[in-house]
N, C-alpha and C. Protein backbone atom coordinates (compact mmCIF):
# COMPACT_ATOMS: atom_id res chain seq x y z
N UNK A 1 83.55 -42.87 -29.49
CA UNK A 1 82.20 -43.35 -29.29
C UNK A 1 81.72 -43.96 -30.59
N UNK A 2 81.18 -45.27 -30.53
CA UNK A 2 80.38 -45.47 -31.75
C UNK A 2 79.07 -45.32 -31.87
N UNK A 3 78.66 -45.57 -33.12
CA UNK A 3 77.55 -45.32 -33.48
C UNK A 3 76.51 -45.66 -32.92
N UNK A 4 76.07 -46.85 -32.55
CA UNK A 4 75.49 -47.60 -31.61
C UNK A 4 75.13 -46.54 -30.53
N UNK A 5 76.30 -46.33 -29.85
CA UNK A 5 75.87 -45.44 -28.67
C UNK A 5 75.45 -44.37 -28.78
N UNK A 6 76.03 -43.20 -30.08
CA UNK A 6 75.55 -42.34 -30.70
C UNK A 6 74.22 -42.19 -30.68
N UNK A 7 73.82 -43.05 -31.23
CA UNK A 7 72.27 -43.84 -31.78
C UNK A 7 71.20 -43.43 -30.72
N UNK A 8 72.24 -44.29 -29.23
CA UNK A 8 70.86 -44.64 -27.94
C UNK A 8 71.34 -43.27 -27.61
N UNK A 9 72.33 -42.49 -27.23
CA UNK A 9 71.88 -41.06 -26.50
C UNK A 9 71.43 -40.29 -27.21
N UNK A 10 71.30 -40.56 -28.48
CA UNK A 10 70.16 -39.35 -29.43
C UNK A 10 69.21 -39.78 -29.05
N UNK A 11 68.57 -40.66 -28.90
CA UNK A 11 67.54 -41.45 -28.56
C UNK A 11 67.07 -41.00 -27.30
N UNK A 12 67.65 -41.29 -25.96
CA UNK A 12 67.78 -40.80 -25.05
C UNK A 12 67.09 -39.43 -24.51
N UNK A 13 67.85 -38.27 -25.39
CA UNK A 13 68.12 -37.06 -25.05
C UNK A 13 66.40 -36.68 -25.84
N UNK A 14 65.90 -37.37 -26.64
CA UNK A 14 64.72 -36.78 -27.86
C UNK A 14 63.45 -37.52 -26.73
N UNK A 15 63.95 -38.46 -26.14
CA UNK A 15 62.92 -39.11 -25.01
C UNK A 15 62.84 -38.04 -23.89
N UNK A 16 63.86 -37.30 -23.81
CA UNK A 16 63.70 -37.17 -22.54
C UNK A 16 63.28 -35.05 -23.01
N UNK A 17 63.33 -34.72 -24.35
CA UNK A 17 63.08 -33.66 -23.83
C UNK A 17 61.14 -33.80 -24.43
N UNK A 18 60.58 -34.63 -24.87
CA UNK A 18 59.10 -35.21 -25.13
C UNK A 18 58.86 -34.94 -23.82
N UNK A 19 59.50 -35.73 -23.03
CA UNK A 19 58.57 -36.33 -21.78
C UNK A 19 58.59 -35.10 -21.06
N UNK A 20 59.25 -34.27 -21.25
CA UNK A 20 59.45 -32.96 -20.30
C UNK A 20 58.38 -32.01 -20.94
N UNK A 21 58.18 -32.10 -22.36
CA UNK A 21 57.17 -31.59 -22.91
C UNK A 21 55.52 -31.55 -22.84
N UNK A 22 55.43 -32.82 -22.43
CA UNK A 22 54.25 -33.24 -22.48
C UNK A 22 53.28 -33.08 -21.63
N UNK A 23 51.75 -32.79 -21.73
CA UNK A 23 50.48 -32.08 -20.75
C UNK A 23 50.39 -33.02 -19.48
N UNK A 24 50.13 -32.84 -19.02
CA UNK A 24 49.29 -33.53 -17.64
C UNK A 24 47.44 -33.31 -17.62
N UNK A 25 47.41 -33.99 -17.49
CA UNK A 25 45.89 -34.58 -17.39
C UNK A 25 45.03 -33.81 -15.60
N UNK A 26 46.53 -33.43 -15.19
CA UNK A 26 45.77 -32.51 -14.52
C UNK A 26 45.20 -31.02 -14.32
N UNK A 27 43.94 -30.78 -14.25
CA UNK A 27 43.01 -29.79 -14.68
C UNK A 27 43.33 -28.73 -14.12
N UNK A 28 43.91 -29.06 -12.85
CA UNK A 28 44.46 -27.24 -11.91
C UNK A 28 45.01 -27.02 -12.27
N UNK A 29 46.28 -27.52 -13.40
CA UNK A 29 47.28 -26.67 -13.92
C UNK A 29 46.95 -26.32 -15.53
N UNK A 30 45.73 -26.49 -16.13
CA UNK A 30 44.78 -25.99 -17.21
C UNK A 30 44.69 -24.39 -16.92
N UNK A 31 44.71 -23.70 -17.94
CA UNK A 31 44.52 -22.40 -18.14
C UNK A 31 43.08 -22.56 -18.15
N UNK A 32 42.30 -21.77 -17.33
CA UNK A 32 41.16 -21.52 -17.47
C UNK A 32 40.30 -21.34 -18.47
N UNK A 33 40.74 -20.04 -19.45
CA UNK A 33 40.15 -20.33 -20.55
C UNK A 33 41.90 -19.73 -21.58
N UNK A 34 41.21 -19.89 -22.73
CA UNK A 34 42.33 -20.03 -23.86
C UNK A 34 42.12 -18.27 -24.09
N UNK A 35 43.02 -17.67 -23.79
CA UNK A 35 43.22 -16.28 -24.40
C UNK A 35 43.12 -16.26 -26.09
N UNK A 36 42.59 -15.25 -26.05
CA UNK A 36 42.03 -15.02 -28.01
C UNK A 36 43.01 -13.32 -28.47
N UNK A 37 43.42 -13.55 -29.31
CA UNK A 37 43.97 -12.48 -29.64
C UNK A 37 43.20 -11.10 -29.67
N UNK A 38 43.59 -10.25 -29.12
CA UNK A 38 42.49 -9.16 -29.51
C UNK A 38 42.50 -8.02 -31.01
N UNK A 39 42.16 -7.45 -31.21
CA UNK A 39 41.82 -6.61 -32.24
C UNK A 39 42.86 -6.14 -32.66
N UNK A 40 43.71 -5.48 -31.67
CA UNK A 40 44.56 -4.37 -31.48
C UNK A 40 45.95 -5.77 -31.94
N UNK A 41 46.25 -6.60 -31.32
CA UNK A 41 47.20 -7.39 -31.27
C UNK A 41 47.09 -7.78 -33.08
N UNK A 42 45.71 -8.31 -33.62
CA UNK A 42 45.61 -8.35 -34.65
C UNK A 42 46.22 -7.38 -35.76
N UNK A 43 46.08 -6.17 -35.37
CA UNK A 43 46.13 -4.96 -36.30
C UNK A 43 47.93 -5.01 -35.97
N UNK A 44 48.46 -4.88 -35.07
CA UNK A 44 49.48 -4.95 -34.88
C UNK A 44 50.58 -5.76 -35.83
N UNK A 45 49.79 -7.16 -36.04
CA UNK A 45 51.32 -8.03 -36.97
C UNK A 45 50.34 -7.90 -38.24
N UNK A 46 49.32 -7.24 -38.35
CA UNK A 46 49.46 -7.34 -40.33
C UNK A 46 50.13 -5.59 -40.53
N UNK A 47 51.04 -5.82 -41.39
CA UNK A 47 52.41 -4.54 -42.00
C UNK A 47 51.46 -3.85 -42.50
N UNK A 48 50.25 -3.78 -43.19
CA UNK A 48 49.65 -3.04 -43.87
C UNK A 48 48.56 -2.24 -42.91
N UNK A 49 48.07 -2.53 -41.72
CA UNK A 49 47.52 -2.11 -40.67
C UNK A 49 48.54 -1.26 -39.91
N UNK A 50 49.48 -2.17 -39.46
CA UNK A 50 50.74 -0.74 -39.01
C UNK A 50 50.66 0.29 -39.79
N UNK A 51 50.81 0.22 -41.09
CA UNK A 51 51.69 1.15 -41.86
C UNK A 51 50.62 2.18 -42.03
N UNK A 52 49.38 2.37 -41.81
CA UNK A 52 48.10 3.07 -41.50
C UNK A 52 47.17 2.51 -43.08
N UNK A 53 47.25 1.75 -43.98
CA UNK A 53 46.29 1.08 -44.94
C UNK A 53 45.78 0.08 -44.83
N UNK A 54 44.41 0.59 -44.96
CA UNK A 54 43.39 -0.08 -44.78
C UNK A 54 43.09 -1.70 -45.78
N UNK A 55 41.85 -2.70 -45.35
CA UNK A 55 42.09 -3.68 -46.14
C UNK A 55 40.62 -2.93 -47.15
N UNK A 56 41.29 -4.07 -48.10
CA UNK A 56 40.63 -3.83 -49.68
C UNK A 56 39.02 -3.72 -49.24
N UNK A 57 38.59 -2.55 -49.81
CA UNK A 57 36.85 -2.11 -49.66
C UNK A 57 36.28 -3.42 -50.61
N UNK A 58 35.00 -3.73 -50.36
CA UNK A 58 34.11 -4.68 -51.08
C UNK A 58 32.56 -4.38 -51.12
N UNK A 59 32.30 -4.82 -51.96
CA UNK A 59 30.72 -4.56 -51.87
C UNK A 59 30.47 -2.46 -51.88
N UNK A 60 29.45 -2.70 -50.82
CA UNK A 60 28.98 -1.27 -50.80
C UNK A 60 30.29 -0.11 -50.03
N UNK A 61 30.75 -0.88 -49.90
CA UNK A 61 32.34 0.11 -49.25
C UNK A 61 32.90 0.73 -50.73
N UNK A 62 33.22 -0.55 -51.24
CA UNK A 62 33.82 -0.08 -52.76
C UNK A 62 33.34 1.54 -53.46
N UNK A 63 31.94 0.57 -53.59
CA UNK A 63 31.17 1.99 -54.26
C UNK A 63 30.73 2.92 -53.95
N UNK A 64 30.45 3.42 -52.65
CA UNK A 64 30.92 4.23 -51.88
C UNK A 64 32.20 4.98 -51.94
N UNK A 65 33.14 4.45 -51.74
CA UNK A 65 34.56 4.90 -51.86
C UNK A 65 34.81 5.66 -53.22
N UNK A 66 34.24 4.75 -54.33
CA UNK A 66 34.53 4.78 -55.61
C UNK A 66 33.70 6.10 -55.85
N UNK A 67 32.18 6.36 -55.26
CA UNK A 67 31.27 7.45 -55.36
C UNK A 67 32.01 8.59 -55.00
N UNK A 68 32.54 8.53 -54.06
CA UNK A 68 32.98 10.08 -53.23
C UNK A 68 34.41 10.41 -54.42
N UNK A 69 34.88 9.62 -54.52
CA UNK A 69 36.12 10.12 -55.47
C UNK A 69 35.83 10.99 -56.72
N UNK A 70 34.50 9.84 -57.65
CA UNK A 70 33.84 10.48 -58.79
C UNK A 70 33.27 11.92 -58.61
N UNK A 71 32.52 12.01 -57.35
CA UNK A 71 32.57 13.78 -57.21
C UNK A 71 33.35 14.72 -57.17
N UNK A 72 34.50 14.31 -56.61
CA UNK A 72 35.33 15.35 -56.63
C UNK A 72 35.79 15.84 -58.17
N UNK A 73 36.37 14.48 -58.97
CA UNK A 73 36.67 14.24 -60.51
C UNK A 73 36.75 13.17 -60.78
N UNK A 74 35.71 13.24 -62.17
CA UNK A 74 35.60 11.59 -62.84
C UNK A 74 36.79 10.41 -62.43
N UNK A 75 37.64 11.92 -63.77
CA UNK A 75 38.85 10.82 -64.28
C UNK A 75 39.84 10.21 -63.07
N UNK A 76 39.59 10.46 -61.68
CA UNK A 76 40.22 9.92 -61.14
C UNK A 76 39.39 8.35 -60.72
N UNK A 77 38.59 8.12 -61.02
CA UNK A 77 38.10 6.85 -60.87
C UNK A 77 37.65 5.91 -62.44
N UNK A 78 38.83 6.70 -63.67
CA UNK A 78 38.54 5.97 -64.49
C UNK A 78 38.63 4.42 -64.83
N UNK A 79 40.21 4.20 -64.13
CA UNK A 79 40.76 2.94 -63.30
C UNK A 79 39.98 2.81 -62.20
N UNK A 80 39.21 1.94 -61.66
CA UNK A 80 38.55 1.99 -60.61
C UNK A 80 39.64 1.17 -59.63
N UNK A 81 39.80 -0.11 -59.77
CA UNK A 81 41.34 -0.63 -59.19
C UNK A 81 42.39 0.16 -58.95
N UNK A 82 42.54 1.12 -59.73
CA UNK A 82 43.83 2.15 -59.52
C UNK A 82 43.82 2.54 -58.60
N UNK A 83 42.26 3.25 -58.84
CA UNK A 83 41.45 4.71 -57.95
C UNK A 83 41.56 3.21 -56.54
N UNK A 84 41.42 2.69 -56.61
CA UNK A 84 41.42 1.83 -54.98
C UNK A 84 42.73 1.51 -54.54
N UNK A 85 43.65 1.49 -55.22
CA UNK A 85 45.10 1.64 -54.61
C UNK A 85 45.60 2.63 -54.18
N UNK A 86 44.86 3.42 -54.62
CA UNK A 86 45.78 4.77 -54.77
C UNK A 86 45.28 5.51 -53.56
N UNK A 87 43.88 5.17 -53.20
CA UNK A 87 43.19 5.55 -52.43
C UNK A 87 43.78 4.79 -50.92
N UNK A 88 44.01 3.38 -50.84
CA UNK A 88 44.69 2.83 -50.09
C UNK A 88 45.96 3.33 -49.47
N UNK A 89 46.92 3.33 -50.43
CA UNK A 89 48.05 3.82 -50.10
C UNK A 89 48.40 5.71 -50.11
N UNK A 90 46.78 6.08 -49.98
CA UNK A 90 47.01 7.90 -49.43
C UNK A 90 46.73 7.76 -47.78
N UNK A 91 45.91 6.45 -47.80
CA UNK A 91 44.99 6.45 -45.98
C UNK A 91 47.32 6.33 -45.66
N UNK A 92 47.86 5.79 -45.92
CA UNK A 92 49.31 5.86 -45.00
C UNK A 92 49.63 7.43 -44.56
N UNK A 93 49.06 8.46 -46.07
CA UNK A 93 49.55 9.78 -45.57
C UNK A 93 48.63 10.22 -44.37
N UNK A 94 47.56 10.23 -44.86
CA UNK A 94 46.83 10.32 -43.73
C UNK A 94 46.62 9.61 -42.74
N UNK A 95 46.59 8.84 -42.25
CA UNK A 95 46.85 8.04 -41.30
C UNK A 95 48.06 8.37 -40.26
N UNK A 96 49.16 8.46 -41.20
CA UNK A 96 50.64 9.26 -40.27
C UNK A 96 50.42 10.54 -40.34
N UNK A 97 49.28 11.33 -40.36
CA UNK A 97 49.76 12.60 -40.18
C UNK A 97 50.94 13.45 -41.39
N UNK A 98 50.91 12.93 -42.27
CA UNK A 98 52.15 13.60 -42.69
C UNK A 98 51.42 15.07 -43.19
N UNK A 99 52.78 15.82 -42.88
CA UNK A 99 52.06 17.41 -43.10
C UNK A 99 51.76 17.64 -44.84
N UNK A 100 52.72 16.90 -45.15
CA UNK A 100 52.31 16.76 -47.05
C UNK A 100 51.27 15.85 -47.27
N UNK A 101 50.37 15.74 -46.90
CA UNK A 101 49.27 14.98 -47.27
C UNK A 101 48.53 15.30 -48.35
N UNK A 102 48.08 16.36 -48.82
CA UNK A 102 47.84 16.90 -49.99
C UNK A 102 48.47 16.98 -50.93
N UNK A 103 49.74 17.17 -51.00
CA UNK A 103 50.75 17.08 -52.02
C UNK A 103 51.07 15.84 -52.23
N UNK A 104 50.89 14.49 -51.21
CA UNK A 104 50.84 13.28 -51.99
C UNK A 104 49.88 12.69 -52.56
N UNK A 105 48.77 12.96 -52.35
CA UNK A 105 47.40 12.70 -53.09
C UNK A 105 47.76 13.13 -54.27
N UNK A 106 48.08 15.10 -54.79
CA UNK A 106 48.08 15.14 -55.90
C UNK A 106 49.21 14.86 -56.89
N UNK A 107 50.34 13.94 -56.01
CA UNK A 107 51.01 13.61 -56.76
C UNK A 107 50.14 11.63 -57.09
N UNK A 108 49.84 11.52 -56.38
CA UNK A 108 49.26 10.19 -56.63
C UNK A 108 48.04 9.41 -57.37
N UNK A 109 47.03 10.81 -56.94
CA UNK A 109 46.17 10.27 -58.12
C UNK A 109 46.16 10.97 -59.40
N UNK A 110 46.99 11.95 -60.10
CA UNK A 110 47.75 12.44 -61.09
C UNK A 110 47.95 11.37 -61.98
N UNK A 111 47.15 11.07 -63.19
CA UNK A 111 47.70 9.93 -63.85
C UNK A 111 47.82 11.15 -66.00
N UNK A 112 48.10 10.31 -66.63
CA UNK A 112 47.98 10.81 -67.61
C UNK A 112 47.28 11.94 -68.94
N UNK A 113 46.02 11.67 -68.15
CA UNK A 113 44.93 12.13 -67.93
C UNK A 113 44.06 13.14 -67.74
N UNK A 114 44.57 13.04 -66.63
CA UNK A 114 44.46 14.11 -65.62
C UNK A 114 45.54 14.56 -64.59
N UNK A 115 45.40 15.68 -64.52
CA UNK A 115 46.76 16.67 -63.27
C UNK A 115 46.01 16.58 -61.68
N UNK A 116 45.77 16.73 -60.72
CA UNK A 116 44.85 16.48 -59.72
C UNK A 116 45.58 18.03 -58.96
N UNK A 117 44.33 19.06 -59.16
CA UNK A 117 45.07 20.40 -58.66
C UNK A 117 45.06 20.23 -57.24
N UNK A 118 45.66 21.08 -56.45
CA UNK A 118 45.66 21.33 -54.95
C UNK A 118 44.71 21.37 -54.47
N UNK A 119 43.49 21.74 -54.73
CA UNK A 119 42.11 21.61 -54.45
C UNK A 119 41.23 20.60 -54.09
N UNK A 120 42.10 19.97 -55.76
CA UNK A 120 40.91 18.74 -55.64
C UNK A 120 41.93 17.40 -54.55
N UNK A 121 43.23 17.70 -54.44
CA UNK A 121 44.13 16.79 -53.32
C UNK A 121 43.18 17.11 -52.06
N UNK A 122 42.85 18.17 -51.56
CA UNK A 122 42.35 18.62 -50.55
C UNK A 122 41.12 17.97 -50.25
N UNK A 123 40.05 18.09 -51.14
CA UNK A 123 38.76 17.12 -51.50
C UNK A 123 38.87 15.92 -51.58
N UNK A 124 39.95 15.13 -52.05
CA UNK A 124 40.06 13.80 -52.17
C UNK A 124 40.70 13.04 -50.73
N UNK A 125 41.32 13.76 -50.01
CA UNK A 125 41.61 13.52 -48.92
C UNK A 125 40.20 13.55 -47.77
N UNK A 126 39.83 14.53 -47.96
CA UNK A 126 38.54 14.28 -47.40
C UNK A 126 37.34 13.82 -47.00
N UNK A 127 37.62 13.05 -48.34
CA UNK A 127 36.03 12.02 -49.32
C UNK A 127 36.75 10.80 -48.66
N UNK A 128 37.97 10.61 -48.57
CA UNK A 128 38.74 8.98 -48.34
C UNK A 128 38.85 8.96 -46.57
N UNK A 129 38.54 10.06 -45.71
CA UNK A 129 39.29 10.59 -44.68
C UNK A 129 38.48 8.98 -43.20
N UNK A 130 37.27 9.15 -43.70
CA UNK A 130 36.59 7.84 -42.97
C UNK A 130 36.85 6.70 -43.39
N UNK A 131 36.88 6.45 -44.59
CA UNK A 131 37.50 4.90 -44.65
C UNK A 131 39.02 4.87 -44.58
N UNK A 132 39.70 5.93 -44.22
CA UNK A 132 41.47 5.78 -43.66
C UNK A 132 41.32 5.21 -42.31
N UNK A 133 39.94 5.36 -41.61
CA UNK A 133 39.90 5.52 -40.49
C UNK A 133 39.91 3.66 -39.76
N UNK A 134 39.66 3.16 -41.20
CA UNK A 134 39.32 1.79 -40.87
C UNK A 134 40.65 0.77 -40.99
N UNK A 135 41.46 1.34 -41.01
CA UNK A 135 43.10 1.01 -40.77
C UNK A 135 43.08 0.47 -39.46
């Protein structure tokens, strides 16, 4: 086969799968209305919603968030960015249920600093336990 002909049945074959593609102007075979993704479908394809963490607090969420931590203990909101990651990625323990949920808090917000006793894991889980909820 040469090229030429090559040419027209590529040609051909790209015509013909367009035309098979293409809308009709007729309205009865229109979807009524355009389906919208819902909430749930949403939460579904972002990985960080699966994985039970929540999106980044702002405004009065922040400080809020940032408030309840400082009661339990300062120094865990000396990093305030930290204290919001850290806080993020505990809503996964909680969020899954994991039966170590306390023991990853106080391994997590444990920084140099400060040791974060069993107590205060317990309290800090608690203070974060509603905004896990927003996962």
């Amino acid at each position: 086969m040469n090229r030429a002909t090559m040419t027209t049945l590529a040609a051909l074959a790209l015509a013909a799968t367009l035309t098979a593609c293409s809308s009709s102007d007729d309205s009865s075979t229109k979807p009524a209305k355009t389906p919208t993704p819902s909430a749930t479908a949403s939460k579904a394809s972002d990985p960080l919603a699966v994985a039970g963490i929540p999106a980044v607090p702002t405004g009065q969420a922040r400080t809020d968030l940032l408030a309840a931590l400082r009661k339990v203990n300062a120094a865990l909101v000396a990093d305030p960015d930290k204290a919001i990651d850290n806080t993020r990625n505990q809503c996964s323990a909680i969020n899954g249920k994991s039966p170590k949920a306390d023991d990853v808090a106080q391994a997590r917000f444990s920084n140099s600093t400060h040791t974060v006793s069993a107590a205060e894991a317990k309290q800090i889980n608690a203070a974060i336990s509603a905004y896990c909820k927003t996962a």
